[in-house]
Protein backbone atom coordinates (compact mmCIF):
# COMPACT_ATOMS: atom_id res chain seq x y z
CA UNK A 1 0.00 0.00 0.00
CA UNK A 2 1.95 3.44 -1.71
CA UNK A 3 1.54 6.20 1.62
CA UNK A 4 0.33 9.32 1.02
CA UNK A 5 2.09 12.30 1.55
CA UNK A 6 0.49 14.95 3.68
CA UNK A 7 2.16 18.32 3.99
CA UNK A 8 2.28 20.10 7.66
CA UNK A 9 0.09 21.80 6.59
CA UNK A 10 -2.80 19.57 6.06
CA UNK A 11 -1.61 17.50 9.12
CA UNK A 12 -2.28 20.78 11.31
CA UNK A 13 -5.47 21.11 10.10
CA UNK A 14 -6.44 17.77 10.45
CA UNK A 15 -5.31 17.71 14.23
CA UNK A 16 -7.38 20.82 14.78
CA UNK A 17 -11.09 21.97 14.20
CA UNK A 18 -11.12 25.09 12.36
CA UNK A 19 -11.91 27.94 14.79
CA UNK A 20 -12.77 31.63 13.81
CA UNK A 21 -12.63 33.89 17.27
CA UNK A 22 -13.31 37.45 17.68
CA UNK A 23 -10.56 38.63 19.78
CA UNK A 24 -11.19 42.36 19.88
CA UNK A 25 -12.80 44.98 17.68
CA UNK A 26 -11.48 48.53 17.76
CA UNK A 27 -11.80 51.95 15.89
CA UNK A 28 -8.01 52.25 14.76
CA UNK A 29 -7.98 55.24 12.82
CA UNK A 30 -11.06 58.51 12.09
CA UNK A 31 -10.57 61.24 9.94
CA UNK A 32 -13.21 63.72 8.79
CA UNK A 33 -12.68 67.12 7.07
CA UNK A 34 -14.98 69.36 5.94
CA UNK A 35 -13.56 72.10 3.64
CA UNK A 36 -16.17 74.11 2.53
CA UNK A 37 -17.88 74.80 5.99
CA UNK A 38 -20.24 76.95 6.83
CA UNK A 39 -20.52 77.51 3.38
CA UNK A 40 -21.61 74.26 2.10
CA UNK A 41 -24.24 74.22 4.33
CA UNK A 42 -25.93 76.88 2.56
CA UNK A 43 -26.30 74.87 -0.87
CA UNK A 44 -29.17 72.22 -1.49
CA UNK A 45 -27.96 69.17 -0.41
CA UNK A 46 -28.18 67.17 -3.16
CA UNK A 47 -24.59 65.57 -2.61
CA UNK A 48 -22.67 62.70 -4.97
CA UNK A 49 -21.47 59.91 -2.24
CA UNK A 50 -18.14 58.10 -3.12
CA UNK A 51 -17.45 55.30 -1.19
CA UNK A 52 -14.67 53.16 -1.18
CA UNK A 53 -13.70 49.83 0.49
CA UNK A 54 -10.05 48.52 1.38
CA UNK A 55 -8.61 46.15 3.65
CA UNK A 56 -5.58 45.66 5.45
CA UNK A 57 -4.02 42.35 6.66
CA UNK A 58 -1.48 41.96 9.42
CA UNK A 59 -0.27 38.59 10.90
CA UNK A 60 0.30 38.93 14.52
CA UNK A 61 1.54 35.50 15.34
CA UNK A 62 0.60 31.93 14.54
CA UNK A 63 -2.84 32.11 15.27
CA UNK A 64 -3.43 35.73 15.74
CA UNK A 65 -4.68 38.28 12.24
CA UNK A 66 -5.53 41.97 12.22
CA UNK A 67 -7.15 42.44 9.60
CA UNK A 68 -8.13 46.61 8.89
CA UNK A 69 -11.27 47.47 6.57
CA UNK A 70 -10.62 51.15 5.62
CA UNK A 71 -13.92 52.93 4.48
CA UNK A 72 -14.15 56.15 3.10
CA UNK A 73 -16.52 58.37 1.63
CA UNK A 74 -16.48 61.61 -0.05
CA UNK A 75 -19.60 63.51 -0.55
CA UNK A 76 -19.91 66.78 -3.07
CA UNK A 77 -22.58 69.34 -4.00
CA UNK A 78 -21.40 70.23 -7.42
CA UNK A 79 -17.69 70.79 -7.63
CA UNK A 80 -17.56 71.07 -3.28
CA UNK A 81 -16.27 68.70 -1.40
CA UNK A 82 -19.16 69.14 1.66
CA UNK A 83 -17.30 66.44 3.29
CA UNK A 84 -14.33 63.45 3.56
CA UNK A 85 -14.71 60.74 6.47
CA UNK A 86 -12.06 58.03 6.49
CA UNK A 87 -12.80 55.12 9.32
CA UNK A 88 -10.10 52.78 10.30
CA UNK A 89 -12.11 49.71 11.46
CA UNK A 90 -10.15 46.68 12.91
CA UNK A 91 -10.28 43.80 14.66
CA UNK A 92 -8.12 40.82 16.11
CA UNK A 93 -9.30 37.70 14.79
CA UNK A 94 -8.37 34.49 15.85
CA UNK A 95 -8.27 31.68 13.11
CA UNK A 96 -7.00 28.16 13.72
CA UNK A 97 -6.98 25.32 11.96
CA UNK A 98 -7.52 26.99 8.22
CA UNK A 99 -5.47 26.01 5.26
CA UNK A 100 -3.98 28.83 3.18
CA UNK A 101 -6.90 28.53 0.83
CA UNK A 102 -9.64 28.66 3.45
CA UNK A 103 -7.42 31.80 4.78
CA UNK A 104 -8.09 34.12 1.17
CA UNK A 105 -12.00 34.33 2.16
CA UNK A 106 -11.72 34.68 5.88
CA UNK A 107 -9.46 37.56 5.42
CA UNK A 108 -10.43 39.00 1.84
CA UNK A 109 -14.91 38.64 2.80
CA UNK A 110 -15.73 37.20 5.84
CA UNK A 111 -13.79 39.37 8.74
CA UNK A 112 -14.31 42.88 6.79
CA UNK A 113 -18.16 42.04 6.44
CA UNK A 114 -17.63 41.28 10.52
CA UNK A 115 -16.28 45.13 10.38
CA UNK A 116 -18.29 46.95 8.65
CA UNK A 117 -21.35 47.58 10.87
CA UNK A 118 -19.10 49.29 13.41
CA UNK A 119 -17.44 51.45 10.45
CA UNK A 120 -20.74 52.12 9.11
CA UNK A 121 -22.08 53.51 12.67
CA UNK A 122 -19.11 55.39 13.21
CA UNK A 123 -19.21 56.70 9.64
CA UNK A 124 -23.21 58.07 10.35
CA UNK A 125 -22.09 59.55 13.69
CA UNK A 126 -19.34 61.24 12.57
CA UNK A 127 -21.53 62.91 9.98
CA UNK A 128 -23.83 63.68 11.98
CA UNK A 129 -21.37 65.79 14.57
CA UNK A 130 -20.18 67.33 11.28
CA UNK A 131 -23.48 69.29 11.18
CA UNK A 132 -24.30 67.14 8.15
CA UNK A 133 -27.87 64.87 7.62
CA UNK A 134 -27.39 61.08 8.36
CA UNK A 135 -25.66 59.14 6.39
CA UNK A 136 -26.45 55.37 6.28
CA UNK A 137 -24.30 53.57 4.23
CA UNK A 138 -25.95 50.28 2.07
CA UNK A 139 -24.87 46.84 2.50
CA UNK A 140 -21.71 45.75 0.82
CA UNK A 141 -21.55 42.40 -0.46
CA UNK A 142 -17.93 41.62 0.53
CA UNK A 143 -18.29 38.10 -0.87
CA UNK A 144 -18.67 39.70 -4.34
CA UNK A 145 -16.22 42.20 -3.71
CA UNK A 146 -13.74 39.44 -2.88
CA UNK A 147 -14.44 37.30 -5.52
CA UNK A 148 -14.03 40.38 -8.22
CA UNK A 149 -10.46 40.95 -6.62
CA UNK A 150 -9.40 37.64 -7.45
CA UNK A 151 -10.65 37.74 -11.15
CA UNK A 152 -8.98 40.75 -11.57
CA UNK A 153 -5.51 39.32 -10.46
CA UNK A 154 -5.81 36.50 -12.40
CA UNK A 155 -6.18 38.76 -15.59
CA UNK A 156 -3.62 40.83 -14.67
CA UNK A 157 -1.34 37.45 -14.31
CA UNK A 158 -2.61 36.08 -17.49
CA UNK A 159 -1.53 40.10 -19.23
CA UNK A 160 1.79 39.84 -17.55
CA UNK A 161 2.51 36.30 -18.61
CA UNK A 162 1.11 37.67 -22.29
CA UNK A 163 3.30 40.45 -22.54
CA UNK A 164 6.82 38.13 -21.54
């Protein structure tokens, strides 16, 4: 009988249940400016809202990720920028037992769709303080986001290898 051969990988995970722990949530970095004030609060508010998602990954140790989801959001009326909020949102995740291919999703969807709530709330407060009407952001399918990243590094692969 030929024996299989198991990397330490796959022997890890075998030895261990995957586990996915919450270790700690935190604001890590706010930033809101608002250039045009009091100004801009004199023009309809019919704003344009440009949001945009990023996230950060940091290994701590072993078992230990912080992983960062950056959202920020840019609102004009016209050519004025009425305001800019940029919230740091992070959190210390603990994830065990994962092979490197279960590890893309955790870090690239599921943990930054953990985040987001608490960016979005302190997103609408912030605004709010700012003098400015509540802003809600939508629902972000992260899963979809994730899975776009992905196709679009596998083109660009496929146009580097091309152009060689």
């Amino acid at each position: 009988m030929a024996e299989k051969n198991v990397s330490t990988e796959e022997k890890k995970s075998a030895e261990e249940p995957a586990r996915f722990v919450i270790q700690k949530i935190y604001t890590k970095d706010i930033s809101f400016e608002t250039p045009n004030t009091p100004g801009i609060f004199r023009e309809e508010w019919q704003p344009e809202l440009d949001l945009q998602l990023t996230n950060e990954y940091r290994r701590i140790d072993d078992d230990n990720h912080e992983i960062t989801l950056i959202v920020t959001v840019t609102a004009k009326v016209g050519d004025k920028v009425a305001f800019l909020v940029e919230v740091k949102q992070a959190g210390v995740f603990s994830l065990t037992g994962y092979s490197d291919q279960e590890m893309g999703p955790l870090v690239g969807s599921y943990c930054p769709n953990t985040l987001f709530p608490f960016a979005r709330e302190v997103v609408s407060d912030i605004v709010l303080k700012g003098g400015f009407p509540q802003l809600v952001l939508a629902p972000v399918n992260f899963d979809a986001l994730y899975m776009n990243q992905i196709e679009q590094a596998k083109q660009k692969a496929a146009a580097a290898k091309t152009t060689h």
